[in-house]
Protein backbone atom coordinates (compact mmCIF):
# COMPACT_ATOMS: atom_id res chain seq x y z
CA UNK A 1 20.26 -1.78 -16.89
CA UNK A 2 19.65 -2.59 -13.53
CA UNK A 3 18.61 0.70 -12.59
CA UNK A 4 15.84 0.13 -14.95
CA UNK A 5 14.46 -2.39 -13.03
CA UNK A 6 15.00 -0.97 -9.73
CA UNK A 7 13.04 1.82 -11.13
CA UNK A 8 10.51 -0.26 -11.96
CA UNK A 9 9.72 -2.21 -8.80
CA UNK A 10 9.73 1.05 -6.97
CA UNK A 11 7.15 2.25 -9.23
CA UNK A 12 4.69 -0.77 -8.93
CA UNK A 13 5.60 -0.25 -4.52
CA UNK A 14 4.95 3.02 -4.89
CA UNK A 15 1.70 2.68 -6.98
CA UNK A 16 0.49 -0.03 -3.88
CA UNK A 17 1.08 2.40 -1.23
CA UNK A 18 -0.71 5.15 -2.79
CA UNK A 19 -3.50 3.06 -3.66
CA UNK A 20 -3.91 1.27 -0.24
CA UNK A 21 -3.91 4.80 1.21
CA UNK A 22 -6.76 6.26 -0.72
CA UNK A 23 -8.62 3.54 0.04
CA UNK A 24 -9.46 5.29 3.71
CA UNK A 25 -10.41 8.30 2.15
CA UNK A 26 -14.14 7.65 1.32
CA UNK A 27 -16.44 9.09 -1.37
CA UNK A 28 -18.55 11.52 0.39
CA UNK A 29 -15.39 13.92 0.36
CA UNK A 30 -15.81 14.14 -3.26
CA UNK A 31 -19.43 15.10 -3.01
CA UNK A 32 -18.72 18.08 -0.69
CA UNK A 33 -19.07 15.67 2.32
CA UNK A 34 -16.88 16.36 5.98
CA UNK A 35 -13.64 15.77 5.06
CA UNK A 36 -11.78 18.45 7.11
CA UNK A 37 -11.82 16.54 10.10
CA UNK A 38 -7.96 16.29 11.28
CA UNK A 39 -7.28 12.14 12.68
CA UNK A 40 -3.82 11.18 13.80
CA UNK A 41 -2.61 8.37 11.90
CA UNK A 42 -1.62 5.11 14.13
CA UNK A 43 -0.41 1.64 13.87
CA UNK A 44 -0.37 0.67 10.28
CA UNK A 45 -2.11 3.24 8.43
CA UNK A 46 1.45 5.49 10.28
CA UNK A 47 3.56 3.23 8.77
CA UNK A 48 2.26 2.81 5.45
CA UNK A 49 2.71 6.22 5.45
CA UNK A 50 6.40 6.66 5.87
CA UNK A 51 7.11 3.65 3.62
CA UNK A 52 5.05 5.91 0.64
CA UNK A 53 7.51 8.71 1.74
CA UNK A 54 10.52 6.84 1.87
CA UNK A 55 9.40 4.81 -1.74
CA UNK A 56 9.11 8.31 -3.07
CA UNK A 57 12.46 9.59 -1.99
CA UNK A 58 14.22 6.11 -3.31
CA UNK A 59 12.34 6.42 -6.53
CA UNK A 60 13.10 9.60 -7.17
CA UNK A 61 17.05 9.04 -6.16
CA UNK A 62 16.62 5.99 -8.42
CA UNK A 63 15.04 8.20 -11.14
CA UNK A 64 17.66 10.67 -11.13
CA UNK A 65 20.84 8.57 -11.23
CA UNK A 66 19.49 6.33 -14.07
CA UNK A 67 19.15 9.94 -16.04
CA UNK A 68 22.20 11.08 -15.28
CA UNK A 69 23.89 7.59 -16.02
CA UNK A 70 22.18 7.24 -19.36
CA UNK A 71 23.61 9.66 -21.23
């Protein structure tokens, strides 16, 4: 039961990381604009970018242990 709602904040974390991360991507890539111009990430776009990677791992983990517990 509780893993349930661990699972579920994760999930919503998860979902506000990825989102404020797309933000920077822009539109023009969509419409065959530059977009294969390689930037180092710093301060707190770095950052947001190891908490989506560590959310992911934890949800997953999360994930995994509330299947196996369920049955």
């Amino acid at each position: 039961m509780i893993l349930n709602f661990i699972q579920i904040a994760l999930a919503v974390l998860l979902s506000i990381a990825i989102l404020l991360q797309a933000r920077g991507t822009g539109v023009g890539v969509a419409f065959g604009g530059d977009g294969n111009v390689y930037r180092t990430r710093r301060g707190v776009e770095k950052k947001l970018h190891l908490a989506t990677i560590v959310l992911a791992i934890l949800f997953f983990g999360v994930s995994l242990l509330n299947a196996l517990y369920s049955f």
